[in-house]
Protein backbone atom coordinates (compact mmCIF):
# COMPACT_ATOMS: atom_id res chain seq x y z
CA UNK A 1 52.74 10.28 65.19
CA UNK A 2 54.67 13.29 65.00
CA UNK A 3 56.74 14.14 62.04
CA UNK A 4 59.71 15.90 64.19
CA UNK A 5 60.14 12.56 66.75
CA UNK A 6 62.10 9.30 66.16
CA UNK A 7 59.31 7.09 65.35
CA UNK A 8 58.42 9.41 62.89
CA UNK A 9 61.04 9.98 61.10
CA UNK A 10 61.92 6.61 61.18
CA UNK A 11 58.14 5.33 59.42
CA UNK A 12 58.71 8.62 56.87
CA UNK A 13 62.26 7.02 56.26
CA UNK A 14 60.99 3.86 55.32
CA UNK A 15 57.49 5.02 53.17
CA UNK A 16 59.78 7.37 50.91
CA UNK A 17 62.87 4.80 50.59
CA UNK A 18 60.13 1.88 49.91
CA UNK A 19 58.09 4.25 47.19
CA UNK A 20 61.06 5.77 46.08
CA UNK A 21 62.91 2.47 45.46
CA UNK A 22 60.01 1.74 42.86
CA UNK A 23 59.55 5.21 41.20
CA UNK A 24 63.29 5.14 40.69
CA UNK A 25 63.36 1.56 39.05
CA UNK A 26 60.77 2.35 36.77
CA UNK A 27 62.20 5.89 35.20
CA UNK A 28 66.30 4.08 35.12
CA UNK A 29 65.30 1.40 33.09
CA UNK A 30 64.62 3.83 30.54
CA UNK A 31 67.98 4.83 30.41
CA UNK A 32 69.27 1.04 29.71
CA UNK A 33 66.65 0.56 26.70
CA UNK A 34 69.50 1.06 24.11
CA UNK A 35 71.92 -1.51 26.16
CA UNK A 36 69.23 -3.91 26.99
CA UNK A 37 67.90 -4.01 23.10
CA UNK A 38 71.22 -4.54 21.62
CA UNK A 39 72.76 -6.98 24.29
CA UNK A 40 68.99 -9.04 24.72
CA UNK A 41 68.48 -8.65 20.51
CA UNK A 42 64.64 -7.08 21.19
CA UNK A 43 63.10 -4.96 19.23
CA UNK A 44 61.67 -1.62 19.56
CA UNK A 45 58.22 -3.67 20.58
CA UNK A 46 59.71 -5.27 22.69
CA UNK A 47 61.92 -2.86 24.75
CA UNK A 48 58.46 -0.47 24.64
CA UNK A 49 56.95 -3.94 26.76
CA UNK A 50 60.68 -3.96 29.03
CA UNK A 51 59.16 -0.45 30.37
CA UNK A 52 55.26 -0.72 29.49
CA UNK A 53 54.91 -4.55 31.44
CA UNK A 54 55.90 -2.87 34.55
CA UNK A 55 53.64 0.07 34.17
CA UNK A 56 50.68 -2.17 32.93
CA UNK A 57 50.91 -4.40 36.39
CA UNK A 58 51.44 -1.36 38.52
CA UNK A 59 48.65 0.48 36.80
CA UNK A 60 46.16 -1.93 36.81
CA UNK A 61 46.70 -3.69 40.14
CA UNK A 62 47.75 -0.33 41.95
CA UNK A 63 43.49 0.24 42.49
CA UNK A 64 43.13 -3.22 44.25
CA UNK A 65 46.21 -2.53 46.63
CA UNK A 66 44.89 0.61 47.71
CA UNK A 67 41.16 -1.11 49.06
CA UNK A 68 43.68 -4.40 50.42
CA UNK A 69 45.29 -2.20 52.29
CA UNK A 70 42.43 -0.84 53.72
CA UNK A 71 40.74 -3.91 54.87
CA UNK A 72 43.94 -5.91 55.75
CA UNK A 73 46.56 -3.73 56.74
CA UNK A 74 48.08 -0.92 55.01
CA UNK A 75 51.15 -1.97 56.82
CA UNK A 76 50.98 -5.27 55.97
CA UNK A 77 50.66 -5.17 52.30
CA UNK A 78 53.57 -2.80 52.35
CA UNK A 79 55.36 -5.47 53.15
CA UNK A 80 54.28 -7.98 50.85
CA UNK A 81 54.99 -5.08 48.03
CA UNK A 82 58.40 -4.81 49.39
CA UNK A 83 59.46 -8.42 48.89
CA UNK A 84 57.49 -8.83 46.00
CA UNK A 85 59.51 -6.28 44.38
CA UNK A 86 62.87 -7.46 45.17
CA UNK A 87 62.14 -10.99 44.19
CA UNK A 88 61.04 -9.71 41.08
CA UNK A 89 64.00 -7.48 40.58
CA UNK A 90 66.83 -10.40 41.39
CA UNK A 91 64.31 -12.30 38.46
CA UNK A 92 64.77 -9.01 36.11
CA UNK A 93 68.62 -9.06 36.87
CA UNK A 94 69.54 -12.69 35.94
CA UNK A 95 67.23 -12.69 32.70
CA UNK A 96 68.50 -14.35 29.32
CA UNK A 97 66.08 -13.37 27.11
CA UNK A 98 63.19 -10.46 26.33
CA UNK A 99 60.46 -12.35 27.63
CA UNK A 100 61.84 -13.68 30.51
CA UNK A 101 62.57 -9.85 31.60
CA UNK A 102 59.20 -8.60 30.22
CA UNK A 103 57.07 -11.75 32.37
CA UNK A 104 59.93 -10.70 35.63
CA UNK A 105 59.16 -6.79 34.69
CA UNK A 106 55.29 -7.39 35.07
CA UNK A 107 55.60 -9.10 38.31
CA UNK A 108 57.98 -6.75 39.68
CA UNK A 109 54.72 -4.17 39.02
CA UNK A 110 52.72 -6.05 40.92
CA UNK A 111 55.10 -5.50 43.67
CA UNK A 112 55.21 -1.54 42.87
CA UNK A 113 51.14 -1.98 43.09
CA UNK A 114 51.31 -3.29 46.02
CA UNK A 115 53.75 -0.68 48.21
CA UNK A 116 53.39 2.16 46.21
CA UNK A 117 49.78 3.75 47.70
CA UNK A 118 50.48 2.27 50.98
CA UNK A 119 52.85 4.74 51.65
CA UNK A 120 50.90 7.68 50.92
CA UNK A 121 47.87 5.88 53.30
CA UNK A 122 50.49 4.92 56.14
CA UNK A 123 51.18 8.86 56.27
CA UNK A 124 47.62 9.81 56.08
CA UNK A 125 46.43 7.43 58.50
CA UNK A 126 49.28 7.49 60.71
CA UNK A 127 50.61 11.17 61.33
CA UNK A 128 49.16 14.07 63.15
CA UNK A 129 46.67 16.21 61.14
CA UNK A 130 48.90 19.13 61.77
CA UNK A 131 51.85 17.48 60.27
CA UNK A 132 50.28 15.75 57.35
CA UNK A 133 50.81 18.43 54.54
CA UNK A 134 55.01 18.78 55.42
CA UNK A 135 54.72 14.65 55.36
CA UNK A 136 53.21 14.10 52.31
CA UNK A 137 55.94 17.50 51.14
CA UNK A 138 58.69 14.96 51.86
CA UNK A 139 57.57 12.08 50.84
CA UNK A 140 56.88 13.69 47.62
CA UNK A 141 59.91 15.79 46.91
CA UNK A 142 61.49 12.04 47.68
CA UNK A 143 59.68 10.15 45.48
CA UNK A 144 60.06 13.17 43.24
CA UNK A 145 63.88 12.79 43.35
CA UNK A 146 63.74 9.04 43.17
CA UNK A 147 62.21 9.63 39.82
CA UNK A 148 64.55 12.24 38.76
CA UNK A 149 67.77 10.49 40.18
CA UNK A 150 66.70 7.37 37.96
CA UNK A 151 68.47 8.50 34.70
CA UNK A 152 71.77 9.55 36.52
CA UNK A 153 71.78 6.13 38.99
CA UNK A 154 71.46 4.00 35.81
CA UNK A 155 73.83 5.73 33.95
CA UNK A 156 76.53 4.96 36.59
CA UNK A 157 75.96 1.71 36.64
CA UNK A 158 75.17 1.04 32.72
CA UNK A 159 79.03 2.49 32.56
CA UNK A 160 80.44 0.57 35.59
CA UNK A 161 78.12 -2.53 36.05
CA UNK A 162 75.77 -3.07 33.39
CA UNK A 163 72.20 -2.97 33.16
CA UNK A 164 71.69 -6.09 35.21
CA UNK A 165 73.06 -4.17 38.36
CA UNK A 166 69.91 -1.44 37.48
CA UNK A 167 67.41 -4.04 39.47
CA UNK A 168 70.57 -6.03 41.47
CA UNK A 169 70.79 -3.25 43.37
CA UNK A 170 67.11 -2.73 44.55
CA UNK A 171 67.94 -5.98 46.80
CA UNK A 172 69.95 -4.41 50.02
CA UNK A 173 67.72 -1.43 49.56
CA UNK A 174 64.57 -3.61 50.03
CA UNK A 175 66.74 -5.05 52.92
CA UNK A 176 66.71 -1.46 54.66
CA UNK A 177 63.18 -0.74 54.12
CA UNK A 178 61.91 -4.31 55.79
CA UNK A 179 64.25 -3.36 58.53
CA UNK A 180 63.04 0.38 59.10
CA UNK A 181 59.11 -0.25 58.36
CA UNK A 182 59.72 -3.35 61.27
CA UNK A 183 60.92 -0.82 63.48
CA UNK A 184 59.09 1.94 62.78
CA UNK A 185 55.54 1.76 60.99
CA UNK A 186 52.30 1.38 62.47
CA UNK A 187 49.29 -0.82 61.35
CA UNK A 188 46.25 0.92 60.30
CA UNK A 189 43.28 -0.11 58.20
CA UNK A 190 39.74 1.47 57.40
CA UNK A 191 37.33 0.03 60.31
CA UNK A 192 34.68 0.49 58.31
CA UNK A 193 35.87 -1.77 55.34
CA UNK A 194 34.32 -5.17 55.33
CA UNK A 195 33.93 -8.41 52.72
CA UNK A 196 35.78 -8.85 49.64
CA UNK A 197 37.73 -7.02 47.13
CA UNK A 198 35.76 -5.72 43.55
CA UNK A 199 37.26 -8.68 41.74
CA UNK A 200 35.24 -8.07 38.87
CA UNK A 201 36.13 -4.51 38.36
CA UNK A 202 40.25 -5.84 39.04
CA UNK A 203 39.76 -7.99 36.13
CA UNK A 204 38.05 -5.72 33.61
CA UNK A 205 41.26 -3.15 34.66
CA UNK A 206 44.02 -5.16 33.98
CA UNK A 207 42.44 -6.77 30.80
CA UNK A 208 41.29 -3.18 29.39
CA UNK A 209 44.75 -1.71 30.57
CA UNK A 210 46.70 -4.93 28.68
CA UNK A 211 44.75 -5.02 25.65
CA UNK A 212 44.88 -1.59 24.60
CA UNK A 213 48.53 -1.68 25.45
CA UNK A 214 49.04 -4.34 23.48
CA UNK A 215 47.01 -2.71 20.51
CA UNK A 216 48.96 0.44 20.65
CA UNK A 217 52.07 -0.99 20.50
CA UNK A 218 51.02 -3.46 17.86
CA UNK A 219 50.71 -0.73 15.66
CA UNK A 220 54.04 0.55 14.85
CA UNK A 221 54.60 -2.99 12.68
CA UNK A 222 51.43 -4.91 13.56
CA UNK A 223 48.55 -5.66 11.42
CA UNK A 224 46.43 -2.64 11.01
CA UNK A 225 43.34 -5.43 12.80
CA UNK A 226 45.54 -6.48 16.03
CA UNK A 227 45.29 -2.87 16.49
CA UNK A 228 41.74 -1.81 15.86
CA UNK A 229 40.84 -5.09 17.86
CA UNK A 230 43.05 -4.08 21.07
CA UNK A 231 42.40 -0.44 20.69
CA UNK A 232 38.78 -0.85 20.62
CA UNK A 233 38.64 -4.01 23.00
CA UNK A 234 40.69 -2.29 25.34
CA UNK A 235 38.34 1.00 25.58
CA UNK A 236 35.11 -1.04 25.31
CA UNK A 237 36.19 -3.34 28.50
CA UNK A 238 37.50 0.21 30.42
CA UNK A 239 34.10 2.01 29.75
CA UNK A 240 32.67 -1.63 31.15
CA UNK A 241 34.80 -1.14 33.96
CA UNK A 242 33.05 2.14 35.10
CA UNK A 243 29.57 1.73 34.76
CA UNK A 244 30.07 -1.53 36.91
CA UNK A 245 31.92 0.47 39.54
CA UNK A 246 28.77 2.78 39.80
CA UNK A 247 26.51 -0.14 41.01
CA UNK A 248 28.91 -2.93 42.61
CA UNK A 249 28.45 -3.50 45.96
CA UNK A 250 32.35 -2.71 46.86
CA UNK A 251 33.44 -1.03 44.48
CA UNK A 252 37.54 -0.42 43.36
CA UNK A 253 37.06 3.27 42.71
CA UNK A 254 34.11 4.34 44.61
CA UNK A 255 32.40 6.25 42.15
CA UNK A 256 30.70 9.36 44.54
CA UNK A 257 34.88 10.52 44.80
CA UNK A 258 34.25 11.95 41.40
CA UNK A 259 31.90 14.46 42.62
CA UNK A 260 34.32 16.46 44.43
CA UNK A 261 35.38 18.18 41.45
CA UNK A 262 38.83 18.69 42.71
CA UNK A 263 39.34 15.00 42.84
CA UNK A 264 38.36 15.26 39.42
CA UNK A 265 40.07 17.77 38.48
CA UNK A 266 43.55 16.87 40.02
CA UNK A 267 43.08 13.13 38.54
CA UNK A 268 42.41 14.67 34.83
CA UNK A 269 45.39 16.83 35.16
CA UNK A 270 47.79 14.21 36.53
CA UNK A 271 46.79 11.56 33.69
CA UNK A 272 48.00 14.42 31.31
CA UNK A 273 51.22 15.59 32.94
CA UNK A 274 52.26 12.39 34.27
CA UNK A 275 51.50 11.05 30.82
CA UNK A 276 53.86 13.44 28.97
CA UNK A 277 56.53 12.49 32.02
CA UNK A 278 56.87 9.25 31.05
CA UNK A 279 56.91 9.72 27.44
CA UNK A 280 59.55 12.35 27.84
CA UNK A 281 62.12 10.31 29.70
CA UNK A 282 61.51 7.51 27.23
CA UNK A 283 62.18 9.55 24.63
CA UNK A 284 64.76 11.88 25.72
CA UNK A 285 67.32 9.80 27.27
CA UNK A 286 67.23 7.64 24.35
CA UNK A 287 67.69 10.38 21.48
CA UNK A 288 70.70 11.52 23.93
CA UNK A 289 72.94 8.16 23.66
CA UNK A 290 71.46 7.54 20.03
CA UNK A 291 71.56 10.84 18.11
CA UNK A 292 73.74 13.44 20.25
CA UNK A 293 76.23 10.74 21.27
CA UNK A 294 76.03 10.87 24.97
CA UNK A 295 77.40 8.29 27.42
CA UNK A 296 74.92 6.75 29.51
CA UNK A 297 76.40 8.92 32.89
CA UNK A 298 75.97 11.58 30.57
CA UNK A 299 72.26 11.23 29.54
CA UNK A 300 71.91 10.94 33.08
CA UNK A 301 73.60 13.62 34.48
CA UNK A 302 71.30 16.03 32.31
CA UNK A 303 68.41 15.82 34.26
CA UNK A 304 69.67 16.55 37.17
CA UNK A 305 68.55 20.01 37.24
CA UNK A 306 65.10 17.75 38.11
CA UNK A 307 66.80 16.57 41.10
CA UNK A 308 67.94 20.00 42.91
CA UNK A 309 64.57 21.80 42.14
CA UNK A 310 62.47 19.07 43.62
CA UNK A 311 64.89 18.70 46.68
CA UNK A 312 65.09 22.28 47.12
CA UNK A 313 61.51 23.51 46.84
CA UNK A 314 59.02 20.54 46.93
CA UNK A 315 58.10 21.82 50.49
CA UNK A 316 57.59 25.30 49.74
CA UNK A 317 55.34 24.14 47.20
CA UNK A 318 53.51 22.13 49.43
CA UNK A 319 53.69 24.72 52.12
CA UNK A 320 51.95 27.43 49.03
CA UNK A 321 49.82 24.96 47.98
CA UNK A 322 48.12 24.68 51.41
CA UNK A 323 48.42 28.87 52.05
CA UNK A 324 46.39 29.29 48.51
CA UNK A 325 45.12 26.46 47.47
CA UNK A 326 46.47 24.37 44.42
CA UNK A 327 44.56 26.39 41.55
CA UNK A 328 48.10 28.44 40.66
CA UNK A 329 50.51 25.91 41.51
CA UNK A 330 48.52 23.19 39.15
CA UNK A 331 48.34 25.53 36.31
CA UNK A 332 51.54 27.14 36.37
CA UNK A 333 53.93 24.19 36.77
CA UNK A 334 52.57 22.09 33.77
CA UNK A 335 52.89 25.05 31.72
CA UNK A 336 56.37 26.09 32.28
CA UNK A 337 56.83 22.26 32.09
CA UNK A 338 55.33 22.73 28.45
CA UNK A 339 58.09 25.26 27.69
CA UNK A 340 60.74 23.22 28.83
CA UNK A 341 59.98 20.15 26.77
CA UNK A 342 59.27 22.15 23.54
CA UNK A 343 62.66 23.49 24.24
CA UNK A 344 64.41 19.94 24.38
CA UNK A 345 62.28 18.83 21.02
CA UNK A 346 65.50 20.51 19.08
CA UNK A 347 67.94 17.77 21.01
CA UNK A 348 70.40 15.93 17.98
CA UNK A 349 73.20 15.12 16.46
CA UNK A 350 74.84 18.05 17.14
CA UNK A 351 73.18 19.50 20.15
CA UNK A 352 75.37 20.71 23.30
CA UNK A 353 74.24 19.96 26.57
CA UNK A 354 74.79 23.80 28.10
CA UNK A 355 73.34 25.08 25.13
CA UNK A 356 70.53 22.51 23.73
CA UNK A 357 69.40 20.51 26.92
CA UNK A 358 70.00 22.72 30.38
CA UNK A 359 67.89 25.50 29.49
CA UNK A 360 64.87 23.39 28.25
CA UNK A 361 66.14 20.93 32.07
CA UNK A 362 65.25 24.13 34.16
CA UNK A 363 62.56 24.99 32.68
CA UNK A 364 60.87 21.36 33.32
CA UNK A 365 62.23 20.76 36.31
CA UNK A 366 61.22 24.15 37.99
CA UNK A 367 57.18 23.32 36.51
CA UNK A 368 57.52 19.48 38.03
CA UNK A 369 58.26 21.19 41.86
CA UNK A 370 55.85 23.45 41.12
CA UNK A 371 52.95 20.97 41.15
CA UNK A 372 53.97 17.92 42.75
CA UNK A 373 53.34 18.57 46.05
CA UNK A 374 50.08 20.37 45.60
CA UNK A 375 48.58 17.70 43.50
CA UNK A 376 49.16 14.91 45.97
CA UNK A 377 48.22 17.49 49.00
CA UNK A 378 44.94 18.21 46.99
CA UNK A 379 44.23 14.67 45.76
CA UNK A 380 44.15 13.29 49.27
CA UNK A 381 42.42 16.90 50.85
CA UNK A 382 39.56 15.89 48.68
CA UNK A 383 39.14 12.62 50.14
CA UNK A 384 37.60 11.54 53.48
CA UNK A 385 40.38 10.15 55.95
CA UNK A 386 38.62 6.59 56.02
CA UNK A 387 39.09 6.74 51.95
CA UNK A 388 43.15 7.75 51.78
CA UNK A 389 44.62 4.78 50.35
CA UNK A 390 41.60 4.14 48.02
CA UNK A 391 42.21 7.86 47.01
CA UNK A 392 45.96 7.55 46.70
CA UNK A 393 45.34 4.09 44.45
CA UNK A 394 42.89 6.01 42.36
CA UNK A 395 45.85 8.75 41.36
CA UNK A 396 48.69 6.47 41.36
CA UNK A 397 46.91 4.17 39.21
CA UNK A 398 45.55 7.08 37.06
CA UNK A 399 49.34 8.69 36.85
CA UNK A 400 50.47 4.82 35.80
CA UNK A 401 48.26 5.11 33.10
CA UNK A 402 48.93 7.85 31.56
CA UNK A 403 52.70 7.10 31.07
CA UNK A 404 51.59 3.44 29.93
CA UNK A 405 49.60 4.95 27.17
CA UNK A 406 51.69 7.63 26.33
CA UNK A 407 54.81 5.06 25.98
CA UNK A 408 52.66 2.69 24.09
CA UNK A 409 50.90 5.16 21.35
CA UNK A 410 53.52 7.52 20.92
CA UNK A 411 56.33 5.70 18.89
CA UNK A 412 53.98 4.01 16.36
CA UNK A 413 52.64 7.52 15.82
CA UNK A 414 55.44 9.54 14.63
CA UNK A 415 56.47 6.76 12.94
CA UNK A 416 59.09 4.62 15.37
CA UNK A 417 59.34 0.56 13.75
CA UNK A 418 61.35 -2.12 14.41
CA UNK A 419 64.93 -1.31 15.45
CA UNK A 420 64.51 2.86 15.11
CA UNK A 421 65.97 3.12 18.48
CA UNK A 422 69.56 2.27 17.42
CA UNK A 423 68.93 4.30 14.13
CA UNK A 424 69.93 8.24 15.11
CA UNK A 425 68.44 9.32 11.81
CA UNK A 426 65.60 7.39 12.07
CA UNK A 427 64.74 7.97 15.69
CA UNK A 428 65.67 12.02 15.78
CA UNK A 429 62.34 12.29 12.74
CA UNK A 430 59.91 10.76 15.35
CA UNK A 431 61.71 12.48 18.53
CA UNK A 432 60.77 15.84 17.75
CA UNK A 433 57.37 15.31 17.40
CA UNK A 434 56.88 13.19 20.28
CA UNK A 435 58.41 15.97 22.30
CA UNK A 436 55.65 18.19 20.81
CA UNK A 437 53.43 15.98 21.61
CA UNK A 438 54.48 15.80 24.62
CA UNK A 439 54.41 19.83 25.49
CA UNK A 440 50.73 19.60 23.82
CA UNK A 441 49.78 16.94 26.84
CA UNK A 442 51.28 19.13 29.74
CA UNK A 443 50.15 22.29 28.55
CA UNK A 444 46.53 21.00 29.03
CA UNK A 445 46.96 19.40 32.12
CA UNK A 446 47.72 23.43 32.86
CA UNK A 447 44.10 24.17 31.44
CA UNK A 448 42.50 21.36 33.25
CA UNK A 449 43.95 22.79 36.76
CA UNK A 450 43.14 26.40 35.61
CA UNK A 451 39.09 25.63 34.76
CA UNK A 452 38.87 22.49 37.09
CA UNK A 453 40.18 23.94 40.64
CA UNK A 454 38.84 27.47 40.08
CA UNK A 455 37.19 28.40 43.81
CA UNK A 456 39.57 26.25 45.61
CA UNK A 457 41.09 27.90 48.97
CA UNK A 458 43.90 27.28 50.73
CA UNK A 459 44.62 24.52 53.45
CA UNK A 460 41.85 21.56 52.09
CA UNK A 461 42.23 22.87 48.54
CA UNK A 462 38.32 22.88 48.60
């Protein structure tokens, strides 16, 4: 297809609402943890799970939907993601307690797993080669919105609605996507994949994944052994997980993508940065309602500056990226990122949003347009066409995990128990840090780019 005609606008419509629908329903929930804690009684455990039981499904299963939809129908299991998704999210919206919203959270992952690298494959596989880079632009300044707009959507309706209405309303936009990916999207699939998925290497991810999880956040007010044992479990069964990939017959992540070293390279970097990411909006939109007093429209009106720099210049980015290669663009937006956050670490009681938060807002949001659209561009570059939603899994799944982790280790390290989240005193002490932390993570995901992509040219990024 071609990007500038109906049908393809219509099947880019429906990839970025569909994607976007999930990327924004896993940052906005974020914004309710205060509301959902104090109105479900959880504790800081278990609102870390509220957030972390979505990533954990979406992170772990995200690898099998990418091969699926190469063998069945990347079109297909779209589809099944889609509905998936909003079943889970009308289960998420009428939940009484913490674990029926954590058990509704995980499934609605599954869903996210499921549609999330389809759209990047239906683009890939589906749109001229000439108009693949502006595609994948779009799609990504979307989904990078999505994500940003997540904060300032559930702030509106944690003020108007509730949190309930923060996964009610995923249902009529699930509605439009079935509708417009109906109309609009092709079916395509890799000819050459045949037999079965890896199930071996899908179980050794989600039980490696789940256990360290659950180890890391066990250790804020855990026994010290729950967390050695899931810690150590959960590393020992991922390490298992890639030496069987190297010799099974069909492998999840086929190993030989590793020796393009900007596949390496772009994957390394985007566990860092997409690490801090999550940690940062966990953190920050939190210490605004808790410590500086903010409404929840407020919290989420202050990262809006995220929303008109990816709008506005997501597509020149990709359109740089591909005129000299994703080397600068990969180094320099993580780093100015880095800047940004350590300029938010000084957010509290008494902090003004013009003063303590905007400046510290540009800075971030400026580094995330920076290397959004390059990374994806370069990810999939690196990749063989017959590969693309493989590929795509491999760096949404890797990107998944890196905000699971960081949610799950970094409270119990600076020091977050129990209920610290409704505690401003308590919860400012381990919020600068974290933020610190978090600045630490994105400044090497700067250094990874720098050393890892050095040679790359423009157009492939090879």
């Amino acid at each position: 297809m071609r990007r500038g005609t109906r049908a393809g606008r219509g099947a880019l419509a429906a990839v970025t609402l569909g994607s976007g629908m999930a990327l924004l329903d896993g940052t906005v929930v974020n914004l309710a943890v205060p509301t959902i804690g104090r109105e479900l009684g959880a504790s800081l455990a278990q609102v870390q799970w509220v957030v972390n039981g979505y990533l954990l499904s979406l992170a772990a299963l995200i690898l099998v939907s990418g091969a699926l939809g190469d063998r069945v129908g990347r079109r297909r299991v779209y589809v099944v993601g889609i509905a998936l998704f909003a079943l889970a999210s009308l289960a998420c919206a009428v939940a009484q307690d913490p674990t029926q919203l954590i058990l509704a959270r995980v499934i609605q992952g599954v869903g996210g797993a499921l549609l999330t690298p389809g759209a990047l494959a239906v683009i890939q596989a589906s749109f001229a080669a000439e108009d693949r880079a502006a595609a994948i632009g779009t799609w990504a300044g979307t989904s990078g919105i999505a994500t940003a707009l997540g904060p300032f959507v559930g702030g509106f309706l944690l003020d108007h609605g509730g949190w309930r209405w923060i996964f009610a309303i995923n249902l009529p936009i699930a509605a439009a996507v079935m509708l417009l990916v109906w109309r609009f999207v092709p079916e395509s699939r890799n000819p050459q994949a045949s037999g079965g998925l890896d199930g071996v290497g899908a179980v050794l991810t989600v039980a490696g994944l789940g256990l360290l999880t659950w180890g890391l956040i066990g250790a804020s007010d855990g026994p010290l052994g729950r967390t050695v044992f899931g810690c150590c479990g959960g590393l020992a069964l991922l390490a298992g997980f890639t030496a069987y990939e190297r010799r099974a017959p069909r492998p999840l992540v086929p190993m030989d993508l590793f020796g393009s070293r900007v596949f390496s390279a772009a994957n390394g970097m985007t566990f860092l940065v997409y690490g801090a990411l999550g940690a940062v909006m966990f953190f920050l939109v939190i210490q605004l309602q808790v410590s500086s007093g903010f409404s929840p429209m407020a919290s989420g009106l202050a990262s809006l500056p995220v929303t008109a720099a990816l709008f506005a210049l997501s597509s020149r980015a990709a359109a740089l990226g591909q005129r000299i290669g994703p080397r600068v663009p990969m180094t320099v937006g993580p780093l100015v990122c880095a800047v940004g956050v350590a300029l938010m670490s000084g957010v509290g009681a008494e902090t003004r949003y013009w003063t303590g938060v905007f400046p510290g807002m540009v800075l971030f949001a400026l580094g995330l347009a920076a290397l959004v659209s390059p990374l994806t561009a370069a990810v999939l570059a690196a990749a063989p066409d017959r590969l693309a939603g493989t590929a795509s899994g491999i760096n949404n799944a890797v990107a998944r995990a890196g905000s699971l982790i960081a949610v799950a280790a970094l409270p119990p390290l600076v020091g977050l128990t129990g209920d610290a989240y409704a505690d401003p005193a308590a919860f400012t002490a381990g919020y600068r840090p974290a933020m610190l932390a978090c600045a630490a993570l994105l400044a090497g995901g700067g250094i990874v780019s720098w050393f890892g992509l050095a040679g790359t040219r423009g157009r492939t990024g090879r």
